[in-house]
C-alpha atoms as a PDB file:
ATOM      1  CA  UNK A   1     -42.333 -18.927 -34.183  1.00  0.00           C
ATOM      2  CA  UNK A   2     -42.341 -17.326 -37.573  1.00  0.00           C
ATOM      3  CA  UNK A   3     -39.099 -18.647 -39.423  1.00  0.00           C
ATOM      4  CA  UNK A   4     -39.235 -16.301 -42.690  1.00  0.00           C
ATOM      5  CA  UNK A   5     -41.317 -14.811 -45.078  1.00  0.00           C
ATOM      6  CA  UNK A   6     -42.006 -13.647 -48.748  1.00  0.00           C
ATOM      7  CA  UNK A   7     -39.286 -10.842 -49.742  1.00  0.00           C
ATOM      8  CA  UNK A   8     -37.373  -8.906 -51.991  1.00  0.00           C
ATOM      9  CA  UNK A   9     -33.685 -10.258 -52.558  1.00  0.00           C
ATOM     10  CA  UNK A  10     -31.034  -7.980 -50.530  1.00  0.00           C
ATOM     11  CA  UNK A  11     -29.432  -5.296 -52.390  1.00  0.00           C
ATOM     12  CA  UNK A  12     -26.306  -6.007 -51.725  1.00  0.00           C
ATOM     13  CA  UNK A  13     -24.343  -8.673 -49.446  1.00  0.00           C
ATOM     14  CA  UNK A  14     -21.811  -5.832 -48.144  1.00  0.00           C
ATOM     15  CA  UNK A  15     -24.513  -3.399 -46.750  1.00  0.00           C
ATOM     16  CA  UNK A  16     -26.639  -6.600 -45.491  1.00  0.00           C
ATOM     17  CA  UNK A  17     -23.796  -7.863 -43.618  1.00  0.00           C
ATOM     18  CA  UNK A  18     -22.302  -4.460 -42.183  1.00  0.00           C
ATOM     19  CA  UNK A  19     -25.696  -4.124 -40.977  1.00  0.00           C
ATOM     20  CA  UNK A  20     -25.962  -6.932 -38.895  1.00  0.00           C
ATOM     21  CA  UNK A  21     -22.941  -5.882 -37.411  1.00  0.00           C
ATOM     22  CA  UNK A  22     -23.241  -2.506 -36.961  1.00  0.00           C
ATOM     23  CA  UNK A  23     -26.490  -1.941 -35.929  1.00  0.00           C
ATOM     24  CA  UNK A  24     -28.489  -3.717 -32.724  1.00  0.00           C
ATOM     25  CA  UNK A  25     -31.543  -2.582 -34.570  1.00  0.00           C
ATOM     26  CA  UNK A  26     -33.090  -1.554 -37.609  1.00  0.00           C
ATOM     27  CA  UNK A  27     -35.011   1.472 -38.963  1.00  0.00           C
ATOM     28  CA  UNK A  28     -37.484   1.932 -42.116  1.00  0.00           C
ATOM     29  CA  UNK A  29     -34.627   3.462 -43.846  1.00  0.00           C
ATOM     30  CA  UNK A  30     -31.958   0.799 -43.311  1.00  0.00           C
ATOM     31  CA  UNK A  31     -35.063  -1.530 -44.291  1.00  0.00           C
ATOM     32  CA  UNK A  32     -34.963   0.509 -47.220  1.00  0.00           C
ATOM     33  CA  UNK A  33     -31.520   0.322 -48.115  1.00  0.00           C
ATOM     34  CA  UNK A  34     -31.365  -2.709 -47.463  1.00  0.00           C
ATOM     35  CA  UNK A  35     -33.654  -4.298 -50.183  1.00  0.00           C
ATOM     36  CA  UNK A  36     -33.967  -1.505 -52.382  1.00  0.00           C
ATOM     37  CA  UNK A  37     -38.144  -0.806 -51.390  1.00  0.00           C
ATOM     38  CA  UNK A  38     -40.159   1.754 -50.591  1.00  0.00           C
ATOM     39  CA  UNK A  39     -41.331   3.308 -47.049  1.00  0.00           C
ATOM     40  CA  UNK A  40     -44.417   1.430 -47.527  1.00  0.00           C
ATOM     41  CA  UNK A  41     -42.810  -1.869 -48.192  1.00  0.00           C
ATOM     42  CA  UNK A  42     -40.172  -1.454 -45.645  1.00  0.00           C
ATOM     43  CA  UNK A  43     -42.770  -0.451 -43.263  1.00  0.00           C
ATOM     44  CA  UNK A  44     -44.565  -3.856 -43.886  1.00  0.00           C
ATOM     45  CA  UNK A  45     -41.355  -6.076 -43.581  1.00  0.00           C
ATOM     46  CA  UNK A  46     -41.073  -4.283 -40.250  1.00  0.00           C
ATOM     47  CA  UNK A  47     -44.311  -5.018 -39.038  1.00  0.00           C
ATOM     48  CA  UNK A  48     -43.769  -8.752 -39.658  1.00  0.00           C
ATOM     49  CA  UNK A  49     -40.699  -8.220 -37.186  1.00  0.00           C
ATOM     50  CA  UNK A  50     -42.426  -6.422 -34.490  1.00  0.00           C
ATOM     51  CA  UNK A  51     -45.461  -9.291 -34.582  1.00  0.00           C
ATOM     52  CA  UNK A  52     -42.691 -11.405 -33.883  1.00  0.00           C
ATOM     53  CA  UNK A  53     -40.297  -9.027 -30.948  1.00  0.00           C
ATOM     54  CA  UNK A  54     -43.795  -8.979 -29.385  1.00  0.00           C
ATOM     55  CA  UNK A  55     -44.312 -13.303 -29.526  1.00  0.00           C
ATOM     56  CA  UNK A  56     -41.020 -13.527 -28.136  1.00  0.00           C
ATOM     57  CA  UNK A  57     -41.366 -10.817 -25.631  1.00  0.00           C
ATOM     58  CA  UNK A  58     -38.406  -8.600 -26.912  1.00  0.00           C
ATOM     59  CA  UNK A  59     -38.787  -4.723 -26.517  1.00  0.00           C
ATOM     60  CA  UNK A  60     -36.753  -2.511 -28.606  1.00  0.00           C
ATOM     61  CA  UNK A  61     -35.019   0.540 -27.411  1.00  0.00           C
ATOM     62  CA  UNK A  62     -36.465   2.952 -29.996  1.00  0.00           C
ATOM     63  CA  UNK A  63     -39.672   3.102 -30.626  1.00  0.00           C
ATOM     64  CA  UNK A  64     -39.182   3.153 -34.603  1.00  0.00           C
ATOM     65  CA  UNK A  65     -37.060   0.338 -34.967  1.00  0.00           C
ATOM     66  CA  UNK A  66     -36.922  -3.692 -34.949  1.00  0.00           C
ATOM     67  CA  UNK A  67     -34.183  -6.178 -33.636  1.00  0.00           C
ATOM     68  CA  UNK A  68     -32.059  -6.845 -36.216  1.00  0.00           C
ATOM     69  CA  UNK A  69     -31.320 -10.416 -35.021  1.00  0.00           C
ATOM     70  CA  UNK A  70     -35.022 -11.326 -34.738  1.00  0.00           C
ATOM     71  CA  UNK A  71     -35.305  -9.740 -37.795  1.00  0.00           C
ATOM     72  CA  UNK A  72     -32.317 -10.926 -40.041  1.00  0.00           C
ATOM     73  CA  UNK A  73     -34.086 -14.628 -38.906  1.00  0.00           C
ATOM     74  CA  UNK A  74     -37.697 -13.696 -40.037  1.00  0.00           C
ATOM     75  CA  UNK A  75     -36.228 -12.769 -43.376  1.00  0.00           C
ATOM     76  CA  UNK A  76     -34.213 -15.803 -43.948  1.00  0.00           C
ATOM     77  CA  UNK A  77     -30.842 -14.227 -43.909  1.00  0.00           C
ATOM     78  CA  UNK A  78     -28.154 -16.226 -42.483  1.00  0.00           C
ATOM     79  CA  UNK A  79     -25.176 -14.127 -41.511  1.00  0.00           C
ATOM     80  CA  UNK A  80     -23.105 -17.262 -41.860  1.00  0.00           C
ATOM     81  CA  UNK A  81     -24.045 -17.830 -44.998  1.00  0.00           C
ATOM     82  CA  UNK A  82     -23.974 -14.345 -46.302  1.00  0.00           C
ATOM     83  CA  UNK A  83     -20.532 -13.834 -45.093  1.00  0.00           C
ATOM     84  CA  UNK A  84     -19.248 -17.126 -46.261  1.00  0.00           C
ATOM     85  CA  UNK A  85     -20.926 -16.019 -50.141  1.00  0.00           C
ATOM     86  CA  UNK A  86     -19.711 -12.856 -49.652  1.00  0.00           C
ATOM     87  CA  UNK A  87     -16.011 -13.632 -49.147  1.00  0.00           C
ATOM     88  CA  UNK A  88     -16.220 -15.878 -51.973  1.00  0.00           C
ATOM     89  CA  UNK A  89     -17.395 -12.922 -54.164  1.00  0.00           C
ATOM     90  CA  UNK A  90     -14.268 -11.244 -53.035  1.00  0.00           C
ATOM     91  CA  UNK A  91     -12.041 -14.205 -53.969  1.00  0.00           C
ATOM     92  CA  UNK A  92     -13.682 -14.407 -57.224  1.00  0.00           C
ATOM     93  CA  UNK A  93     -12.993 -10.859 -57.908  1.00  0.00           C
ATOM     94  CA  UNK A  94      -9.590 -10.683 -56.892  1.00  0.00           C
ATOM     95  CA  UNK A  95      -8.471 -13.702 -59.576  1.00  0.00           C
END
């Protein structure tokens, strides 16, 4: 099992963690928005995520997209974590 690799940082901790929540699966453009890339760059972080649907036997529902739990794990973003940092921030910017 592949547990994460080589990335740009996320863009922003709001938009990473609304969409974990809001979407079942990911597209090159919420790749995109995501960490701030290009098509081509998005594309490639996507490919690492469907190498990995297809070791665990997942299928996606659209053709064009990846799981967005299989592939928030492959990119080493803890939705614990990036809640728990992001509430923080929110605490910090309130004082």
């Amino acid at each position: 099992m592949q547990t994460s690799i080589k990335r740009k940082p996320i863009a922003d901790l709001r938009t990473a963690i609304e969409m974990y929540y809001l979407n079942s699966e990911l597209t090159t453009a919420d790749i995109k928005k995501l960490f701030n890339v290009s098509s081509t760059t998005a594309k490639k972080y996507k490919d690492v995520i469907r190498d990995e649907m297809i070791n665990r036997e997942v299928l996606s529902n659209e053709i064009n997209s990846v799981n967005t739990e299989i592939a928030y794990e492959v990119w080493g973003l803890n939705i614990s974590s990036l809640e728990r940092r992001y509430t923080k921030l929110q605490k910090f910017k309130s004082s």
